[in-house]
PDB file of N, CA and C in Angstrom:
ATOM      1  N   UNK A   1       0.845  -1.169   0.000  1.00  0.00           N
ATOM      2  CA  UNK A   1       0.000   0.000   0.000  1.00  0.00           C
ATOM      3  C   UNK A   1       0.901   1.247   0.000  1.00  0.00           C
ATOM      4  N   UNK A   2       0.718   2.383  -0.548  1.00  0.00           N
ATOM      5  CA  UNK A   2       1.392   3.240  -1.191  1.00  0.00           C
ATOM      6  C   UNK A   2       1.743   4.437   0.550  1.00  0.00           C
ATOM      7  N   UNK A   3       0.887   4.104   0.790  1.00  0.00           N
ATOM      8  CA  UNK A   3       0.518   5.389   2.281  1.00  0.00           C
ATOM      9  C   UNK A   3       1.554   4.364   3.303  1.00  0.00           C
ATOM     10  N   UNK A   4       1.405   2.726   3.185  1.00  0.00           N
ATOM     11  CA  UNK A   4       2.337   2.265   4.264  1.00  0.00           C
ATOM     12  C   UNK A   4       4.093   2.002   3.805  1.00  0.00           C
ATOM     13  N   UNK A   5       4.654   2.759   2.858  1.00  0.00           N
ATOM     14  CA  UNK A   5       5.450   2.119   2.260  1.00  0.00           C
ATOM     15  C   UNK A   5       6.854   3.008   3.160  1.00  0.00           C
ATOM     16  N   UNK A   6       6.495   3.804   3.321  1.00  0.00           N
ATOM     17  CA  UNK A   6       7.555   4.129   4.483  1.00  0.00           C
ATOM     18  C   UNK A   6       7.779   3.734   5.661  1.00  0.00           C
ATOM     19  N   UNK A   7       6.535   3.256   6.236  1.00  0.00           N
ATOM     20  CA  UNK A   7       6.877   2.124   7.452  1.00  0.00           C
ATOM     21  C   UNK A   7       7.442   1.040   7.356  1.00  0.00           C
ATOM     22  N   UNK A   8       7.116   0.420   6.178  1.00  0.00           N
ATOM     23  CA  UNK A   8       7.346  -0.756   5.739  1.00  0.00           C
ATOM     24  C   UNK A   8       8.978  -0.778   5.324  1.00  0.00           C
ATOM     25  N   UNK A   9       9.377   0.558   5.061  1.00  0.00           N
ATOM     26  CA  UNK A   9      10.809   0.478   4.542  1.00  0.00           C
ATOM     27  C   UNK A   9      11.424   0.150   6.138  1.00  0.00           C
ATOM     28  N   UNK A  10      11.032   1.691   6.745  1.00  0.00           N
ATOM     29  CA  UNK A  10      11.558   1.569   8.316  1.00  0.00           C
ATOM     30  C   UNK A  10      11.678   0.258   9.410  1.00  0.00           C
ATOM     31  N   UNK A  11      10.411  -0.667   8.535  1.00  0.00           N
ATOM     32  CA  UNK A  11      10.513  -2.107   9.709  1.00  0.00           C
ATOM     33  C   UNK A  11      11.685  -2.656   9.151  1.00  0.00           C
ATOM     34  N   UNK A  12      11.642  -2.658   7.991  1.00  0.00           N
ATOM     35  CA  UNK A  12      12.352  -3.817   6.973  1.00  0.00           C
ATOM     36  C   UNK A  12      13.710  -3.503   6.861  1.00  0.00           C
ATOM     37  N   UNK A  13      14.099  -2.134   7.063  1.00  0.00           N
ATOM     38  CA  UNK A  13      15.563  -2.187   7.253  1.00  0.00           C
ATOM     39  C   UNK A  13      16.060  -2.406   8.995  1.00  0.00           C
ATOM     40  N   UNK A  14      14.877  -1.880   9.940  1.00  0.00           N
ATOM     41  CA  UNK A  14      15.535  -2.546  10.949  1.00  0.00           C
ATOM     42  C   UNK A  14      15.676  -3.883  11.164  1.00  0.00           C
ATOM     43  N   UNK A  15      14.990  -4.465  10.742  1.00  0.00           N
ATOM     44  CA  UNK A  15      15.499  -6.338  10.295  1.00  0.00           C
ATOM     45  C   UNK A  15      16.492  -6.481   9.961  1.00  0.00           C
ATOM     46  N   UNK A  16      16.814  -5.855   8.709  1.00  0.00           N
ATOM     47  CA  UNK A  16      18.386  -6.119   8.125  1.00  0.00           C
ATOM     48  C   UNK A  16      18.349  -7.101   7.511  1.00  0.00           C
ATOM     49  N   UNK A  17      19.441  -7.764   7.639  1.00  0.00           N
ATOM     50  CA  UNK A  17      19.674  -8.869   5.999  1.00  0.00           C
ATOM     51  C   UNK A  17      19.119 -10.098   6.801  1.00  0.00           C
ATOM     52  N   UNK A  18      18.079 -10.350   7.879  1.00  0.00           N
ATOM     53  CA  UNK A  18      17.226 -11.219   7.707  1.00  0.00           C
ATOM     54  C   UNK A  18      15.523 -10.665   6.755  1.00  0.00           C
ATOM     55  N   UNK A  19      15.697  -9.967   6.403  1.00  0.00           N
ATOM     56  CA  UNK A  19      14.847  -9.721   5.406  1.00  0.00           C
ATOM     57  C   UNK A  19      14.983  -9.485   3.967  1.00  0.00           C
ATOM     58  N   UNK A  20      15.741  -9.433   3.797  1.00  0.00           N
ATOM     59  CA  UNK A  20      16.746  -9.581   2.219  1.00  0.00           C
ATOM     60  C   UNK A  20      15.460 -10.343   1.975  1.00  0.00           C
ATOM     61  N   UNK A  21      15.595 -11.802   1.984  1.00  0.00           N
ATOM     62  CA  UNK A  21      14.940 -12.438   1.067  1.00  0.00           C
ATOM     63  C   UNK A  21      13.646 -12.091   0.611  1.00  0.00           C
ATOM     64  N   UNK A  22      12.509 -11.723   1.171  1.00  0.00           N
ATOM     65  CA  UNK A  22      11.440 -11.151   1.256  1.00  0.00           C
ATOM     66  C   UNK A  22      11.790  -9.612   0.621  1.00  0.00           C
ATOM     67  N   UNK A  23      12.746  -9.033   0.440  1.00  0.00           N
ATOM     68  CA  UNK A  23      12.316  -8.178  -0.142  1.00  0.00           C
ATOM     69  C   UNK A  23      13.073  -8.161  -1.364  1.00  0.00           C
ATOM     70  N   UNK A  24      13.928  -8.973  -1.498  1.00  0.00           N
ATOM     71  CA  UNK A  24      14.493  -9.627  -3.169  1.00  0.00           C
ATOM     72  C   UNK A  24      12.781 -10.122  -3.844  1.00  0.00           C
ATOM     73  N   UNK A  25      11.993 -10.648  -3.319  1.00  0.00           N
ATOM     74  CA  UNK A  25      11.172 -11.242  -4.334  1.00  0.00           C
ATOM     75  C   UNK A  25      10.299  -9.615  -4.565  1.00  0.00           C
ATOM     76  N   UNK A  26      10.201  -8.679  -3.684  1.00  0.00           N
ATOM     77  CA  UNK A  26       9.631  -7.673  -4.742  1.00  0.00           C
ATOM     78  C   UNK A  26      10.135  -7.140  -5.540  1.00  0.00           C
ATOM     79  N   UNK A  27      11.157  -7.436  -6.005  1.00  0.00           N
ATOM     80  CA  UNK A  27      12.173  -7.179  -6.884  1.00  0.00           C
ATOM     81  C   UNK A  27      11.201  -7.346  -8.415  1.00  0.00           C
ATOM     82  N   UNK A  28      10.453  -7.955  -7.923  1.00  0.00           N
ATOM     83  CA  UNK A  28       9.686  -9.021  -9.353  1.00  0.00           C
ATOM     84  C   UNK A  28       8.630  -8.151  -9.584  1.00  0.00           C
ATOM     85  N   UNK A  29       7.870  -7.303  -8.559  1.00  0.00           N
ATOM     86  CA  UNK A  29       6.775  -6.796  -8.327  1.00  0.00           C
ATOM     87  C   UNK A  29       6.374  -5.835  -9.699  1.00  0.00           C
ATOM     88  N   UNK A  30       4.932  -6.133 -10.091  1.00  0.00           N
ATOM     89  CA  UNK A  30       4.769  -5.472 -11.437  1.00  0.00           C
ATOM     90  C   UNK A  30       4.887  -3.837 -11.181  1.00  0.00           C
ATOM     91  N   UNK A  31       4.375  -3.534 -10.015  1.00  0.00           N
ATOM     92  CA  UNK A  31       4.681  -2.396  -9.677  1.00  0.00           C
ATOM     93  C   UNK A  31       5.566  -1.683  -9.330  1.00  0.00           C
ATOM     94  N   UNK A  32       6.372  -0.385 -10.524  1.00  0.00           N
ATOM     95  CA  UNK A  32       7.489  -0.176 -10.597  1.00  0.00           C
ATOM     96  C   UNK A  32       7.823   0.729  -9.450  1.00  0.00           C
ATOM     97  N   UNK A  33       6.787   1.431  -8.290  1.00  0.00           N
ATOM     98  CA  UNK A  33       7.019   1.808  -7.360  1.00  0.00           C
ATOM     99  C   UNK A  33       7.606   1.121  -6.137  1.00  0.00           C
ATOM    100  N   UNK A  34       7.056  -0.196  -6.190  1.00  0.00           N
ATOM    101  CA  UNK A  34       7.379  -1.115  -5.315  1.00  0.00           C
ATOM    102  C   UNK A  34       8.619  -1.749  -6.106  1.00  0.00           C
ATOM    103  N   UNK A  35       9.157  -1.834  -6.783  1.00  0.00           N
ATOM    104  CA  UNK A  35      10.479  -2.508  -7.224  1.00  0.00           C
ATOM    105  C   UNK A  35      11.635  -1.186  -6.947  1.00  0.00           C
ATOM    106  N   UNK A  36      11.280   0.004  -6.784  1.00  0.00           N
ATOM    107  CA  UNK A  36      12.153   1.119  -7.123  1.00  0.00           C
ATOM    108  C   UNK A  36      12.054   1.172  -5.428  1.00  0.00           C
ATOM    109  N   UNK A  37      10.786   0.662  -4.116  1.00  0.00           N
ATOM    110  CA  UNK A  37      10.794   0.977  -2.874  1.00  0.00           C
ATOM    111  C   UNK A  37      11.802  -0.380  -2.648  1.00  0.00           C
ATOM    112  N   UNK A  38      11.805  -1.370  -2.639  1.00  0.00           N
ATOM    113  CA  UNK A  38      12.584  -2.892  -2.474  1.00  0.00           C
ATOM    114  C   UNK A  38      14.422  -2.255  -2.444  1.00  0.00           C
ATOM    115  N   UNK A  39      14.462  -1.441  -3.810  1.00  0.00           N
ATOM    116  CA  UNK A  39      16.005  -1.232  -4.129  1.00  0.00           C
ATOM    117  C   UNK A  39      16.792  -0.468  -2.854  1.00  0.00           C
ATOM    118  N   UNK A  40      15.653   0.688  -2.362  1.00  0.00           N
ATOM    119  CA  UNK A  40      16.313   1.754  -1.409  1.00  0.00           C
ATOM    120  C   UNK A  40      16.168   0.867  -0.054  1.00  0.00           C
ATOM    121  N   UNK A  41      15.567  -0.416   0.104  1.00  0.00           N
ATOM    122  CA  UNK A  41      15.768  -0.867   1.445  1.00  0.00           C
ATOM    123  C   UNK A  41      16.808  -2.004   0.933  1.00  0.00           C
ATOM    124  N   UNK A  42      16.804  -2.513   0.086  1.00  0.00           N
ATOM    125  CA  UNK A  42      18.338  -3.144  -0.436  1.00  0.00           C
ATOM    126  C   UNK A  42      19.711  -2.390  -0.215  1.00  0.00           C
ATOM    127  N   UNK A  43      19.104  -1.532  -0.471  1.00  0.00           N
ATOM    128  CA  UNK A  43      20.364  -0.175  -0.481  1.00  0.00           C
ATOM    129  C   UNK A  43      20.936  -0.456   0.645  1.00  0.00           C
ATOM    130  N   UNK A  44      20.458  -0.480   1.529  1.00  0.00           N
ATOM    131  CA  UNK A  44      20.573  -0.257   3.182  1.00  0.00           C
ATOM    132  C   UNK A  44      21.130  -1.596   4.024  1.00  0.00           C
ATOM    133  N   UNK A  45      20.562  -2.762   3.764  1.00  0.00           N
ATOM    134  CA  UNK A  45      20.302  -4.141   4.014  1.00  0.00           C
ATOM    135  C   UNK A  45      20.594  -5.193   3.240  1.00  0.00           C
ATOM    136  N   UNK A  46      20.939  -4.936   1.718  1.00  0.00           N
ATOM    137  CA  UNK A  46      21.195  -5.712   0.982  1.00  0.00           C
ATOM    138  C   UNK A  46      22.857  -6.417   0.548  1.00  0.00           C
ATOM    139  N   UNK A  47      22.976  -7.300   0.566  1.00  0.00           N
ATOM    140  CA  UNK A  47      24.246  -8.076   0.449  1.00  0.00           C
ATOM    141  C   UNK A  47      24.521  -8.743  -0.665  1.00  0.00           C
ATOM    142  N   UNK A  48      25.701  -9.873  -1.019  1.00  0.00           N
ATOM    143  CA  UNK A  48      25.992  -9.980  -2.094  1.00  0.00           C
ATOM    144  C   UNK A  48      25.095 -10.616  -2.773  1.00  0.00           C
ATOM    145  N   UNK A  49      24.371 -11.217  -2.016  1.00  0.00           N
ATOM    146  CA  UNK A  49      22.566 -12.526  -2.449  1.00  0.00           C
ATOM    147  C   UNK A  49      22.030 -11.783  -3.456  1.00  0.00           C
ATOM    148  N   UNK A  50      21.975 -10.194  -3.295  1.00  0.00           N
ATOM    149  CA  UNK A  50      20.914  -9.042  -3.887  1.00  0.00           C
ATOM    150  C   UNK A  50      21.691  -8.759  -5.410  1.00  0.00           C
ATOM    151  N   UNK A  51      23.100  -8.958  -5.468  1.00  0.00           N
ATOM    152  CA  UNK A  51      23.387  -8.124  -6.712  1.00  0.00           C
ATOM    153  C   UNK A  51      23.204  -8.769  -8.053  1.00  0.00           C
ATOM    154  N   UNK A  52      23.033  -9.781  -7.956  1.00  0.00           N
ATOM    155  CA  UNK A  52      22.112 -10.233  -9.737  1.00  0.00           C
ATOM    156  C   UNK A  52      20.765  -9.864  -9.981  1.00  0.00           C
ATOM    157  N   UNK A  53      19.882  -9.685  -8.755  1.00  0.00           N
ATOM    158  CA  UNK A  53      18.875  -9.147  -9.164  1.00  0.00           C
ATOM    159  C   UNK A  53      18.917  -7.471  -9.687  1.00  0.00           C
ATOM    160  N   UNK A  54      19.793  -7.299  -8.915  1.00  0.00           N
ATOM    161  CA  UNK A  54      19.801  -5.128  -8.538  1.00  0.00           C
ATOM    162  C   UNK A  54      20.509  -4.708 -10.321  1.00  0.00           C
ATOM    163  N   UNK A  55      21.413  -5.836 -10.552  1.00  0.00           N
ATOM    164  CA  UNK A  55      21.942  -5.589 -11.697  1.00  0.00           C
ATOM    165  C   UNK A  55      20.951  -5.714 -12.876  1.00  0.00           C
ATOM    166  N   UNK A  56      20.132  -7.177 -12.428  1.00  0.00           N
ATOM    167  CA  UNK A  56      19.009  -6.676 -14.051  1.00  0.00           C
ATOM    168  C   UNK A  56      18.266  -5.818 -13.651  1.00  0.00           C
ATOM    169  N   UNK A  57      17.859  -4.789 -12.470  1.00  0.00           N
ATOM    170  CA  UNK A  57      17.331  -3.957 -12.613  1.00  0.00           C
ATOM    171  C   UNK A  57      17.768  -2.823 -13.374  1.00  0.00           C
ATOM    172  N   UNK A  58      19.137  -2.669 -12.927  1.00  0.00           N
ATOM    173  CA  UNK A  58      19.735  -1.468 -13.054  1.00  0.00           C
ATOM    174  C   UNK A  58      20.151  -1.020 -14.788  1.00  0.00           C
ATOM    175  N   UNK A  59      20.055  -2.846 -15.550  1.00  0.00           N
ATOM    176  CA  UNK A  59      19.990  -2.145 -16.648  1.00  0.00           C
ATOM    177  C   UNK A  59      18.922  -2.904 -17.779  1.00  0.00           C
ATOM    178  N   UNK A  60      18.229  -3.400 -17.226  1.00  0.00           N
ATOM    179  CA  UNK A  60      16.854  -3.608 -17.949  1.00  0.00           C
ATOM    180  C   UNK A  60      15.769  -2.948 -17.309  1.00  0.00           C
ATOM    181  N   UNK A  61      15.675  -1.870 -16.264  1.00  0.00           N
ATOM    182  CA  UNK A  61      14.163  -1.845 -16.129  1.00  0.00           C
ATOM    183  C   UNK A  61      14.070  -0.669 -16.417  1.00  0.00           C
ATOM    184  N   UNK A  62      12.854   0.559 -15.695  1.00  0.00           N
ATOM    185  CA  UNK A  62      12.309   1.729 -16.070  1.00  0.00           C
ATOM    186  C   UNK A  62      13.144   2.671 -16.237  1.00  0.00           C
ATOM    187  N   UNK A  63      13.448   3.770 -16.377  1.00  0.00           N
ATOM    188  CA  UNK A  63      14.497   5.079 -16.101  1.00  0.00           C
ATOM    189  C   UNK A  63      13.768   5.678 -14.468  1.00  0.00           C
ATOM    190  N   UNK A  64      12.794   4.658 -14.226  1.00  0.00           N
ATOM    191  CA  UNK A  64      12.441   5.075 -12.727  1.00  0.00           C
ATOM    192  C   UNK A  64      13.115   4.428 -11.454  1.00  0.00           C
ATOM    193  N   UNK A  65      13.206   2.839 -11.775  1.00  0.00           N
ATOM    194  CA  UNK A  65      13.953   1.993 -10.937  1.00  0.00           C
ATOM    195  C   UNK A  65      15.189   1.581 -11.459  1.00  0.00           C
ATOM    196  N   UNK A  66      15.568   1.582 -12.566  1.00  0.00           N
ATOM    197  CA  UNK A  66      17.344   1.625 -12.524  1.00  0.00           C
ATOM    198  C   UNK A  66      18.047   2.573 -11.574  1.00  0.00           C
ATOM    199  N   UNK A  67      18.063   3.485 -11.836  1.00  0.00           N
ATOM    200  CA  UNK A  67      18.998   4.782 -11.275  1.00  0.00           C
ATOM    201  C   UNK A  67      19.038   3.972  -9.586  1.00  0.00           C
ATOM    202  N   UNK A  68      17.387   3.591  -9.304  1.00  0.00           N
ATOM    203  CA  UNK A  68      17.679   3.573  -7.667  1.00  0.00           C
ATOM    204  C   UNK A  68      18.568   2.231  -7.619  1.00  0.00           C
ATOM    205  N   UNK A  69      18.220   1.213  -8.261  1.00  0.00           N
ATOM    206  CA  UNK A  69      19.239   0.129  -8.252  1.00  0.00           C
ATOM    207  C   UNK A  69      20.562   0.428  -8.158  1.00  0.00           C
ATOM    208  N   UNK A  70      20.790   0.826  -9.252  1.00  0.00           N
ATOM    209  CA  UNK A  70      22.453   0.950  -9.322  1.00  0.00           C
ATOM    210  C   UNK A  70      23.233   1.879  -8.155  1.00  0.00           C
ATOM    211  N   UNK A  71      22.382   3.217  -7.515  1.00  0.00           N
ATOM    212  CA  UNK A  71      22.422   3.445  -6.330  1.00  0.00           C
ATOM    213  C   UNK A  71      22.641   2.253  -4.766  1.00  0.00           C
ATOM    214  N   UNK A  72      21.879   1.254  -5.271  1.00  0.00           N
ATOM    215  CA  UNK A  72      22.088  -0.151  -4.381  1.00  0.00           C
ATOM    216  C   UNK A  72      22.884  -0.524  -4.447  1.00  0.00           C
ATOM    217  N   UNK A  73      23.178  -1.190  -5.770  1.00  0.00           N
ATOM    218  CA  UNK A  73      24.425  -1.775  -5.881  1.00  0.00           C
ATOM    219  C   UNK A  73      25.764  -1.344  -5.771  1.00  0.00           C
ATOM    220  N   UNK A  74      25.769   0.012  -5.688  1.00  0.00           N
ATOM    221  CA  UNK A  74      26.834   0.990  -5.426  1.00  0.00           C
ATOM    222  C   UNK A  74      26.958   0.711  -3.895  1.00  0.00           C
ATOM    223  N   UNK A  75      26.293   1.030  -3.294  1.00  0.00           N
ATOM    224  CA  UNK A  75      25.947   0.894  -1.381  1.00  0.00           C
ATOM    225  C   UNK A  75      26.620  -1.018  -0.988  1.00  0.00           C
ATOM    226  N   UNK A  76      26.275  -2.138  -2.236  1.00  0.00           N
ATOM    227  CA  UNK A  76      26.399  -2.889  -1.579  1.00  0.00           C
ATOM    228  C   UNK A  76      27.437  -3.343  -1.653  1.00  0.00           C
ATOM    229  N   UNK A  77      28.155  -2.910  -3.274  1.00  0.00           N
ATOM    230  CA  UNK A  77      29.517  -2.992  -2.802  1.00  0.00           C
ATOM    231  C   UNK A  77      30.957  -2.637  -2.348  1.00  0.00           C
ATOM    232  N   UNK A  78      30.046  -1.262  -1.551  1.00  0.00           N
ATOM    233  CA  UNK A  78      31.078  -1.097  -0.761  1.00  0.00           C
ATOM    234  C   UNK A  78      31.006  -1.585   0.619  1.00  0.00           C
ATOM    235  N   UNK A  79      30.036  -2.520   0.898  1.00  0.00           N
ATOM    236  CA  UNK A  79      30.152  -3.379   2.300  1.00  0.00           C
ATOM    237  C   UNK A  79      31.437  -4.145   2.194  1.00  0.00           C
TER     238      UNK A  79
END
């Protein structure tokens, strides 16, 4: 839901990379808001598990959710 998606970031990164997985599969999500919200809590939480997905985002998907991907993948590898 569009109104809970900032809480939802806020729970989900205080989890941390026990939530990776669950939020790798919205990775898939038809909704490019929710694939572009998944990347910025990847950003944060996401590890090396995340970077084949973040990568076909970053250069197969919208000019809305690439940019934030590759922003991820930038974040994850500098862990």
């Amino acid at each position: 839901d569009f109104f809970d998606r900032a809480d939802a970031n806020r729970a989900l990164q205080a989890m941390g990379s026990m939530a990776e997985p669950a939020v790798q599969k919205q990775l898939q999500n038809p909704d490019w808001q929710v694939r572009a919200e998944a990347c910025r809590v990847l950003k944060v939480i996401g590890t090396r598990a995340s970077v084949p997905a973040l990568q076909a985002l970053a250069v197969g998907d919208t000019p809305f959710v690439a940019p934030v991907a590759k922003e991820a993948l930038l974040a994850v590898s500098q862990r």
